[in-house]
N, C-alpha and C. Protein backbone atom coordinates (compact mmCIF):
# COMPACT_ATOMS: atom_id res chain seq x y z
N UNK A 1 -57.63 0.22 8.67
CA UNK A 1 -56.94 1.50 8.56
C UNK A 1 -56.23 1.57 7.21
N UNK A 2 -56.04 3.04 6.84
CA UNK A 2 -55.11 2.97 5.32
C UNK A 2 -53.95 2.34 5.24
N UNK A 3 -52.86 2.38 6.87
CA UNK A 3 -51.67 1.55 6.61
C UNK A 3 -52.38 0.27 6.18
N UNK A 4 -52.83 -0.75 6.82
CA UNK A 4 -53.21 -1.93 6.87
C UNK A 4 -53.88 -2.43 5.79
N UNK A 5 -54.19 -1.48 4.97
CA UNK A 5 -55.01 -1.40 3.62
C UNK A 5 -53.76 -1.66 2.31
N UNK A 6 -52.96 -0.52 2.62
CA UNK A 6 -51.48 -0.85 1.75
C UNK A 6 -50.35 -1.62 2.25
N UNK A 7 -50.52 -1.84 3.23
CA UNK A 7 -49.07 -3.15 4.02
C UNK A 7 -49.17 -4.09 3.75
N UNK A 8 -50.53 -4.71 4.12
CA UNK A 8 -51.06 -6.11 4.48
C UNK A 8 -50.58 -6.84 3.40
N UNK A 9 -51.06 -6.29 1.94
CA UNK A 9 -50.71 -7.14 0.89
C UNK A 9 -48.96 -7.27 0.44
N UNK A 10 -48.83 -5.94 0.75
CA UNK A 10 -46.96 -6.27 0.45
C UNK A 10 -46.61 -7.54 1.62
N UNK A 11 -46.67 -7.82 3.19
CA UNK A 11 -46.60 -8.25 3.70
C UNK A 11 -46.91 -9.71 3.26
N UNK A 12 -48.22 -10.15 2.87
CA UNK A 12 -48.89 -11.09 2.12
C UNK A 12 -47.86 -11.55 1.06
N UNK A 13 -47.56 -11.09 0.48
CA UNK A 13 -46.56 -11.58 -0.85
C UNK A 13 -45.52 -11.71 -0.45
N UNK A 14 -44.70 -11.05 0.48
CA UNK A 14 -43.09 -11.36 1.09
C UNK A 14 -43.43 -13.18 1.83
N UNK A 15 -44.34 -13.10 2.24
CA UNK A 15 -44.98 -14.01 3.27
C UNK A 15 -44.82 -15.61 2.01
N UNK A 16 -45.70 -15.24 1.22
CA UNK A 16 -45.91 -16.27 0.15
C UNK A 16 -44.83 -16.54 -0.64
N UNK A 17 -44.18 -15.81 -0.96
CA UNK A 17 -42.89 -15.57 -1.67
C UNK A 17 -41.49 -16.70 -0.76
N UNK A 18 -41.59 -16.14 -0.24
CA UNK A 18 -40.39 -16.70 0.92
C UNK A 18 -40.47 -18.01 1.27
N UNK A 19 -39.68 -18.41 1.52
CA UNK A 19 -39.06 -19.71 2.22
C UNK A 19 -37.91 -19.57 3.59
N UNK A 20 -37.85 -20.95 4.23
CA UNK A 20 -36.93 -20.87 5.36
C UNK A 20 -35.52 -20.21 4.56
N UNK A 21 -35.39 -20.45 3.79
CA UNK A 21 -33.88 -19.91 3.04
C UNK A 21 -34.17 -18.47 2.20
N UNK A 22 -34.85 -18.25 1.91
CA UNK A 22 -34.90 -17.02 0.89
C UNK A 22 -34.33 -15.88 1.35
N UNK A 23 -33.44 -14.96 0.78
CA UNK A 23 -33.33 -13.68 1.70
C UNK A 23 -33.47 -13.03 0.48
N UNK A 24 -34.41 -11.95 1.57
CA UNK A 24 -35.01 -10.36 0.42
C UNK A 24 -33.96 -9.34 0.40
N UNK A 25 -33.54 -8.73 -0.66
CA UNK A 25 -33.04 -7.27 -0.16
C UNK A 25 -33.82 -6.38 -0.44
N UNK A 26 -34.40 -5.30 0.86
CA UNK A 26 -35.05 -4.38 0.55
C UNK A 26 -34.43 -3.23 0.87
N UNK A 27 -34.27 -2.48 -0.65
CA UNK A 27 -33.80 -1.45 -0.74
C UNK A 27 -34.55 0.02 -0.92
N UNK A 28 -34.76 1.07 -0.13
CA UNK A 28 -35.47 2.20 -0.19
C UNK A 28 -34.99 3.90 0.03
N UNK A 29 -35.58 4.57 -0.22
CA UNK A 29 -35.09 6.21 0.33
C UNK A 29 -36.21 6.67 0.82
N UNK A 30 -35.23 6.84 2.65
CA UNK A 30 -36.29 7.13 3.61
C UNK A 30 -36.74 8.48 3.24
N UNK A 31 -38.01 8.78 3.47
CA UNK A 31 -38.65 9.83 3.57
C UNK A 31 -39.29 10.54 4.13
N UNK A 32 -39.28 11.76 4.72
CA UNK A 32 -39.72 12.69 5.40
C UNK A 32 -40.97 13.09 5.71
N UNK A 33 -41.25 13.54 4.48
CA UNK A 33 -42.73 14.47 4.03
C UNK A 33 -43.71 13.63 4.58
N UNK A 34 -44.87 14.10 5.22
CA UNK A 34 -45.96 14.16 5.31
C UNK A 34 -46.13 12.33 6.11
N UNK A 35 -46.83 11.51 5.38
CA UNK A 35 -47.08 10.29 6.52
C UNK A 35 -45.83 9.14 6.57
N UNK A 36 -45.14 9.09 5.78
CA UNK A 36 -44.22 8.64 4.83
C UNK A 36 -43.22 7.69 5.93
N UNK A 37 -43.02 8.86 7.08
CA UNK A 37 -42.02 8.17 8.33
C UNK A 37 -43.16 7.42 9.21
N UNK A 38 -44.27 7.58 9.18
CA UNK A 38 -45.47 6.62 9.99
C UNK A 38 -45.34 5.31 9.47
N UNK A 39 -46.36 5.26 7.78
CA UNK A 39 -45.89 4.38 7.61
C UNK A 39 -44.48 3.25 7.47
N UNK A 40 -43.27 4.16 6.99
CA UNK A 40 -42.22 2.73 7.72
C UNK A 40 -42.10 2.59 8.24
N UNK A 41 -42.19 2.92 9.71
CA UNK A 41 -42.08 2.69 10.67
C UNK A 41 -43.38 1.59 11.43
N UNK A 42 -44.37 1.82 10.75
CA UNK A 42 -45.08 0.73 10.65
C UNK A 42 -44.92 -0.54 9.95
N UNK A 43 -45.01 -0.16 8.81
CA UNK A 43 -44.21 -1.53 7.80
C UNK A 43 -43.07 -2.36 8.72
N UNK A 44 -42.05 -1.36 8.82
CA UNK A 44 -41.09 -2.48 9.68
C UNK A 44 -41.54 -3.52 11.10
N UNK A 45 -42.01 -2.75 11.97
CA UNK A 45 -43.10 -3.43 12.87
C UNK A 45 -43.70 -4.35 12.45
N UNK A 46 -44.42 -4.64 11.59
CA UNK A 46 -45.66 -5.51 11.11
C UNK A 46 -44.29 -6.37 10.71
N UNK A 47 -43.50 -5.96 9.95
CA UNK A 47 -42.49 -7.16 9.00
C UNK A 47 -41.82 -7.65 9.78
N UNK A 48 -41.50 -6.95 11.05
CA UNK A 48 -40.56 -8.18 12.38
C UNK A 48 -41.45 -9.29 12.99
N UNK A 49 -43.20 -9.03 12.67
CA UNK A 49 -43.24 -10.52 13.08
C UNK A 49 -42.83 -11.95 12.68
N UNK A 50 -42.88 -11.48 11.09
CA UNK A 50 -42.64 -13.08 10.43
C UNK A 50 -41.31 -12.92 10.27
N UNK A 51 -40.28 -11.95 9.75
CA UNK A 51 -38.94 -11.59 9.68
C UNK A 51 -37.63 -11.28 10.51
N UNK A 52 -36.79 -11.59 10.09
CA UNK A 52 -35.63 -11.01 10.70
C UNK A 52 -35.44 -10.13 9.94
N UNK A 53 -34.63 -9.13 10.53
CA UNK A 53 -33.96 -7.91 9.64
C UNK A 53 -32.78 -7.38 10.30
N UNK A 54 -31.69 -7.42 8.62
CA UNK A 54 -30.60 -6.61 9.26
C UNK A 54 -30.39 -5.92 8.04
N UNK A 55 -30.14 -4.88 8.87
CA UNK A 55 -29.43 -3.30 8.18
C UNK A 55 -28.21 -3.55 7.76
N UNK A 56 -27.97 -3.06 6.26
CA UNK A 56 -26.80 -3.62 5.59
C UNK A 56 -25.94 -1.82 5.95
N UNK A 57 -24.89 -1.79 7.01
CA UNK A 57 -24.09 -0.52 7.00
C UNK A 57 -23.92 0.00 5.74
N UNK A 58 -23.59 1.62 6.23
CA UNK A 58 -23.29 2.31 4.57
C UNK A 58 -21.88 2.22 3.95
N UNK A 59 -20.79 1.82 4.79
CA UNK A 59 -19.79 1.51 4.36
C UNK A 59 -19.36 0.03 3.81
N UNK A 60 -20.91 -0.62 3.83
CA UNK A 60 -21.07 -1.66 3.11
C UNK A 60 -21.84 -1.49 1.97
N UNK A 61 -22.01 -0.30 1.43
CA UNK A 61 -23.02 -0.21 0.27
C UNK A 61 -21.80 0.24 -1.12
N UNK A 62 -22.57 0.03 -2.15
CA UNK A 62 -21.37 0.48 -3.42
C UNK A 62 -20.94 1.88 -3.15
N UNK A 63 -19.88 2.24 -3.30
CA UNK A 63 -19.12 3.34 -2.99
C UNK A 63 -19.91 4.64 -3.83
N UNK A 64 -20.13 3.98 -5.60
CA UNK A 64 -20.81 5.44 -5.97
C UNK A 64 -22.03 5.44 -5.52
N UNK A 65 -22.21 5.11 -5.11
CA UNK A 65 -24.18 5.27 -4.92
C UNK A 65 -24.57 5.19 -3.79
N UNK A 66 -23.53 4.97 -2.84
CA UNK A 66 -24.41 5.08 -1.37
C UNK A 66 -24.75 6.88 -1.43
N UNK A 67 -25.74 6.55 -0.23
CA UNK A 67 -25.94 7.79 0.36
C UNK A 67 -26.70 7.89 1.78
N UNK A 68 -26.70 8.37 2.71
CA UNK A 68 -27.19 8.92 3.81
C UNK A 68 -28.67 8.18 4.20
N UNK A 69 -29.15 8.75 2.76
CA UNK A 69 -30.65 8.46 3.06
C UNK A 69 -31.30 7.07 2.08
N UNK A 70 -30.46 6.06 1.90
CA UNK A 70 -30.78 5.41 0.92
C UNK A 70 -30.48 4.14 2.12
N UNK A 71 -31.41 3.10 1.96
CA UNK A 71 -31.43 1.91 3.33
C UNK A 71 -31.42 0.84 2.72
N UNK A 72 -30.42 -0.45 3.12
CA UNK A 72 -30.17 -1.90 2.59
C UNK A 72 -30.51 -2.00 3.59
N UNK A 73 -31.76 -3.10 3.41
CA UNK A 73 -31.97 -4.06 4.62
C UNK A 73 -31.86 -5.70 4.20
N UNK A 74 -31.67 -6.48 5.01
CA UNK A 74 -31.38 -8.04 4.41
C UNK A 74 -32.24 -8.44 5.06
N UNK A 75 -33.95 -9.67 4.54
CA UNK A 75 -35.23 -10.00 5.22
C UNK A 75 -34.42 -11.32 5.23
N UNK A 76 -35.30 -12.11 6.26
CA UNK A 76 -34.95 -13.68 5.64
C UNK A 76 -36.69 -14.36 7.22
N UNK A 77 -37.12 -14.85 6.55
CA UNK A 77 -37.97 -15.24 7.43
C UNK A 77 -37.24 -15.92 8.71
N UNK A 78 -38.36 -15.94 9.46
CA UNK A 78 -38.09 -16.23 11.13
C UNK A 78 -38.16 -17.88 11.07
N UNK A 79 -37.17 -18.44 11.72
CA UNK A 79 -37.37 -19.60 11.88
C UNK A 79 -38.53 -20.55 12.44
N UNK A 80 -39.17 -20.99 12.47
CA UNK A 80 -39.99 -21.74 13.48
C UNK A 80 -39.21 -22.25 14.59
N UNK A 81 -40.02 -22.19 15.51
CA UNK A 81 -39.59 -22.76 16.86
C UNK A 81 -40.74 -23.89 16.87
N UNK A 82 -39.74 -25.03 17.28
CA UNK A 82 -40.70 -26.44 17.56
C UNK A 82 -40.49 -26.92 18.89
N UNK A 83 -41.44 -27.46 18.99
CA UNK A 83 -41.08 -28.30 20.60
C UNK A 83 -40.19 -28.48 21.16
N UNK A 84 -39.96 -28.16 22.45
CA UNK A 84 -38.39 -28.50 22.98
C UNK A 84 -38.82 -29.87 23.74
């Protein structure tokens, strides 16, 4: 499919990129128009398998520049689970 065509590889590189310690900040402005809310809403899905994610609040963002529609998220890969 076209998501899976443009995800996979961003996904692929966060994947390769990362370590048990690394944390990503991904910063974006959500968007409306046309497929735009499909795909993130996909992206994020696909990125909670290998990821954790937390939403950085807006009263945690720089005072001039927050805005409404502008999203801090903090990635950090998923731990492995080993044998109990």
């Amino acid at each position: 499919t076209f998501f899976g065509q443009s995800l996979e590889p961003l996904l692929k590189t966060l994947k390769d990129l990362t370590g048990p310690d690394t944390c990503v900040l991904c910063c974006y402005e959500q968007r409306t128009m046309g497929k735009n809310p499909e795909i993130e809403r996909k992206y994020f899905e696909l990125l909670q398998r290998d990821f954790e994610l937390e939403r950085i609040p807006l009263d945690r963002h720089d005072e001039e520049y927050r805005s409404e529609d502008i999203h801090i998220v903090s990635i950090h890969r998923k731990r492995a689970v080993g044998p109990h």
